[in-house]
Protein backbone atom coordinates (compact mmCIF):
# COMPACT_ATOMS: atom_id res chain seq x y z
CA UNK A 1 115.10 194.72 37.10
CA UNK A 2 114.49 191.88 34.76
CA UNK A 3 112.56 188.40 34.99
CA UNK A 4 112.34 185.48 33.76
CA UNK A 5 109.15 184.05 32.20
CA UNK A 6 108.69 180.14 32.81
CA UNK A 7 107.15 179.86 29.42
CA UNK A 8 109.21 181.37 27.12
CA UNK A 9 112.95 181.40 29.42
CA UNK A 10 113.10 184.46 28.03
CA UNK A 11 114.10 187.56 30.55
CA UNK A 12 112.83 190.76 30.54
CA UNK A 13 111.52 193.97 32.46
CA UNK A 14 109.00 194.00 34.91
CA UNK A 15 106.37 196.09 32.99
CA UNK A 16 106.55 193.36 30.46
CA UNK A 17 105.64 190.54 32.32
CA UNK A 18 102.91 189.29 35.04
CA UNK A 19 103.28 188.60 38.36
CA UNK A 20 101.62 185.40 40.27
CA UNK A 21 102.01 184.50 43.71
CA UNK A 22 100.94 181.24 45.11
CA UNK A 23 98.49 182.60 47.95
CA UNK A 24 96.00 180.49 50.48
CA UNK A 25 94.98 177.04 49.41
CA UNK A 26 98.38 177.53 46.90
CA UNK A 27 96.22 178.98 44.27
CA UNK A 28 97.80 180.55 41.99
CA UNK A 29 97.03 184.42 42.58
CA UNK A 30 97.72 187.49 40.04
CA UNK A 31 100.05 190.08 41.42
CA UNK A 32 99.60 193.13 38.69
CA UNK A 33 100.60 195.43 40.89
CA UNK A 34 103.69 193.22 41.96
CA UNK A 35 103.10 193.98 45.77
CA UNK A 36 102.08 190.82 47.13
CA UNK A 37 104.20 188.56 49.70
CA UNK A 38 105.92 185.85 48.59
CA UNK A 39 108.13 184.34 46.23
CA UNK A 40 106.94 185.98 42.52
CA UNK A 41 106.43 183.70 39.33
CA UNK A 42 106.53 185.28 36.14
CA UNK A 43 104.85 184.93 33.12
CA UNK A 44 105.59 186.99 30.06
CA UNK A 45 102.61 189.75 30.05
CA UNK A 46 100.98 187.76 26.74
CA UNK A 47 97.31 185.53 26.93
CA UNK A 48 98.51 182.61 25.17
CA UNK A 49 101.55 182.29 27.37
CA UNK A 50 99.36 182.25 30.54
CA UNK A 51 97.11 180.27 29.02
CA UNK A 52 99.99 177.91 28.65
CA UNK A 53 101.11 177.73 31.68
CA UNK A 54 98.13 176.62 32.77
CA UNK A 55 97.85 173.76 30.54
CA UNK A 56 101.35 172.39 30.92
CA UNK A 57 101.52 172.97 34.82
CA UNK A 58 104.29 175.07 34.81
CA UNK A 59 103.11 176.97 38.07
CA UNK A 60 103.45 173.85 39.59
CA UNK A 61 106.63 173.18 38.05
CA UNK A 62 107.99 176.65 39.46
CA UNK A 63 106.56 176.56 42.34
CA UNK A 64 107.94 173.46 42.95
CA UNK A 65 104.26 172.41 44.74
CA UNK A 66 101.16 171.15 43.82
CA UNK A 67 99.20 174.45 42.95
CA UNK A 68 95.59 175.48 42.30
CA UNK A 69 94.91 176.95 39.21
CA UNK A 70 91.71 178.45 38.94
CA UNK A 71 89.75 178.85 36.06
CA UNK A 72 89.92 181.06 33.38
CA UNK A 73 93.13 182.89 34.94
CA UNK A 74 94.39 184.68 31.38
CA UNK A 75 90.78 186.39 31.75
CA UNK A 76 90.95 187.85 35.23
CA UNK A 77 94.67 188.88 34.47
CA UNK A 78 92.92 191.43 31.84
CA UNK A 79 90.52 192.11 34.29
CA UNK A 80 93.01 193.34 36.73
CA UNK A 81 95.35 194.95 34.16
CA UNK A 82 92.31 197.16 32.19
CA UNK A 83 91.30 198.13 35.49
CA UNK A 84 94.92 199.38 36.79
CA UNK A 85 94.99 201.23 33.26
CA UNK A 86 91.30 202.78 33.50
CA UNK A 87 92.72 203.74 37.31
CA UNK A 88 95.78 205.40 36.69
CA UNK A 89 94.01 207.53 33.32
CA UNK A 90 91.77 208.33 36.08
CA UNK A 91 94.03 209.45 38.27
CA UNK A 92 95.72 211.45 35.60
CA UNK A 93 92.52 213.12 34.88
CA UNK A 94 92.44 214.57 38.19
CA UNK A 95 95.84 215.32 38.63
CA UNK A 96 95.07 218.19 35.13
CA UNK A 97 97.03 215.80 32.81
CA UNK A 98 94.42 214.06 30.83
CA UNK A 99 91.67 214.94 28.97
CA UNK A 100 88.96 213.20 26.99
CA UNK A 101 86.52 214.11 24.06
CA UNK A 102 87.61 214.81 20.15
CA UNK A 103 87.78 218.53 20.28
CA UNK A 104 89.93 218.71 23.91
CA UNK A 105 92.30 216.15 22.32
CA UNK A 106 92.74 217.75 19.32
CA UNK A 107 93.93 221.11 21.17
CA UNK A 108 95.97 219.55 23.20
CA UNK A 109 97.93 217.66 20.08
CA UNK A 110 98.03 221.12 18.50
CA UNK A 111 99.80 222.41 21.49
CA UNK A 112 102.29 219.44 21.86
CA UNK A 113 100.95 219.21 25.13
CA UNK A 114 100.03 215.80 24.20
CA UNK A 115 102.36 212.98 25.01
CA UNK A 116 100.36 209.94 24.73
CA UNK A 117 97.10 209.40 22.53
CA UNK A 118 94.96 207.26 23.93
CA UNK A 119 92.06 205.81 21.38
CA UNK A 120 89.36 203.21 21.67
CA UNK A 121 89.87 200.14 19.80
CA UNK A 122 86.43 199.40 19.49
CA UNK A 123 85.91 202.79 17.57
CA UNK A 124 85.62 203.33 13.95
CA UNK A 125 89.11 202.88 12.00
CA UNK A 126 87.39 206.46 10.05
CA UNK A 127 86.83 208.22 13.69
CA UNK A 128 90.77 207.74 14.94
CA UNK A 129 92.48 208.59 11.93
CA UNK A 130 90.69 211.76 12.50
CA UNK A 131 93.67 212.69 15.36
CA UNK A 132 97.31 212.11 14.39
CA UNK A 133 99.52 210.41 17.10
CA UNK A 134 102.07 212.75 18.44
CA UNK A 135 106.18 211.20 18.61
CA UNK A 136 105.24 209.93 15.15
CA UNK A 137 102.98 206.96 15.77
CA UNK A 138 104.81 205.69 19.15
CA UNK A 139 102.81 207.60 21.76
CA UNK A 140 99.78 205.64 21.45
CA UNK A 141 96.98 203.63 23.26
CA UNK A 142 94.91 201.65 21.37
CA UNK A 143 93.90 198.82 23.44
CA UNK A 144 91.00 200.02 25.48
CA UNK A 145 87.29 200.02 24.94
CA UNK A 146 85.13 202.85 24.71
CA UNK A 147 83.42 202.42 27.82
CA UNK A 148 86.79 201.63 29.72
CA UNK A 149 88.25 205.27 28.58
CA UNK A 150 85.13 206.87 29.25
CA UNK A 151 84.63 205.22 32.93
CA UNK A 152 88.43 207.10 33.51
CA UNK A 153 86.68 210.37 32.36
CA UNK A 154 83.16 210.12 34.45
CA UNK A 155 81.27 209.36 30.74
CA UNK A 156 79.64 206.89 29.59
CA UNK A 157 81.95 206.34 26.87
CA UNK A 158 84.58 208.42 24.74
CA UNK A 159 86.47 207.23 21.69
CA UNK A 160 89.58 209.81 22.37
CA UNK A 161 91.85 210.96 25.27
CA UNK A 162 95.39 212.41 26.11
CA UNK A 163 97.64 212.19 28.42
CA UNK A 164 100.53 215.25 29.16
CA UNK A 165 104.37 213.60 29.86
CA UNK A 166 104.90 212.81 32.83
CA UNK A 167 105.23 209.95 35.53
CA UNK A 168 101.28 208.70 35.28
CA UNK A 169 101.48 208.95 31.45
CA UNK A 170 104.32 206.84 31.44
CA UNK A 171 103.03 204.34 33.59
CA UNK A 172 99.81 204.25 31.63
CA UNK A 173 101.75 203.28 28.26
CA UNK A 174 103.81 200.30 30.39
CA UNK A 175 100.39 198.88 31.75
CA UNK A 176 98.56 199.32 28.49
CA UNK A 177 101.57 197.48 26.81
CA UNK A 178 101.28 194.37 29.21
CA UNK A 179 97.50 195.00 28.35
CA UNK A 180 97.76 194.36 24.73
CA UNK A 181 99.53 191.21 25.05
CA UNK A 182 95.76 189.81 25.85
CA UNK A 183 93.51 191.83 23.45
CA UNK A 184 93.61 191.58 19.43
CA UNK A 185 93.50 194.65 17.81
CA UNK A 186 90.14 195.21 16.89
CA UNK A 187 89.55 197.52 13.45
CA UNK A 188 85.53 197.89 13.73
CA UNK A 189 82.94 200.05 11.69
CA UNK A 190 82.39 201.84 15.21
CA UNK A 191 78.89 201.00 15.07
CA UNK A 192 79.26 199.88 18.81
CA UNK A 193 81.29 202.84 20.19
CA UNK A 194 80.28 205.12 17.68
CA UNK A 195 81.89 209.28 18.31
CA UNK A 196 82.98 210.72 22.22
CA UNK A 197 79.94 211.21 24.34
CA UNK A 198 79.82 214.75 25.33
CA UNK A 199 81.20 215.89 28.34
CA UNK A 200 79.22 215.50 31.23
């Protein structure tokens, strides 16, 4: 089912935009996971959009009632959508569809059991060329930290993971997508994330 966003007008799919809800007090709440009662607003899943909403009070506007809008909303929208991401890898993991670390990956891309590469953006631009993507560049995460992709793998950090086809790799690529729209790409030296811990 589409949506509308109130910024742009434009309408599109779910998975592309954000969900708010105007919840106690009529603040104005973020519904990720679009489960929440009440009547939904949308908002194109993008940081500068949000953030624009904000400014021009155009939850108030849809809502069509003076709303609280609490601080720093674009932020805890990222929040809540890195976690959801971090959560379902996670889940993957123990379901046997995902695995993290260079050498697991790798196998698992040789195999074409791979359907989604998943790569820290904080990482070294040197350290993920060392994987191709598989479905020629398309099946690919690149919009988590280190530490968030290792937290989904019980590590304190790991630069490369994969996911096998199926439904939680498919939702993982539709929340990293609405994800992205609130992180630049970062192309670092990878002194921060530096190579995959080991397993642990």
């Amino acid at each position: 089912p589409e949506r509308r966003c109130i910024v742009s007008g434009a309408s599109g799919p779910r998975t592309r935009l954000v969900r708010f809800v105007i919840g106690p007090g009529n603040e104005v709440i973020p519904d990720v996971a679009g489960r929440l009662p009440g009547r939904g607003i949308y908002v194109t899943a993008d940081r500068a959009l949000i953030e624009r909403a904000c400014a021009k009070g155009l939850f108030a506007r849809s809502a069509r009632m003076a709303v609280v809008v609490p601080e720093g909303l674009a932020d805890r929208v990222e929040t809540l959508l890195a976690r959801r991401v971090v959560e379902l890898m996670s889940m993957a993991r123990k379901a046997g569809e995902a695995v993290a670390g260079f050498e697991r990956v790798k196998e698992w891309l040789a195999s074409g059991r791979a359907a989604v590469l998943v790569q820290a953006r904080d990482g070294s631009v040197r350290e993920r060329a060392r994987l191709r993507p598989p479905d020629g560049g398309r099946g690919v995460v690149a919009c988590l930290d280190a530490g968030e992709i290792g937290l989904a793998f019980g590590r304190e950090r790991a630069i490369h993971a994969a996911l096998a086809a199926g439904a939680l790799a498919a939702r993982v690529v539709d929340e990293a997508a609405r994800l992205a729209g609130f992180r630049a790409p970062q192309a670092t030296g990878g002194v921060s994330a530096g190579k995959d811990a080991k397993d642990g």
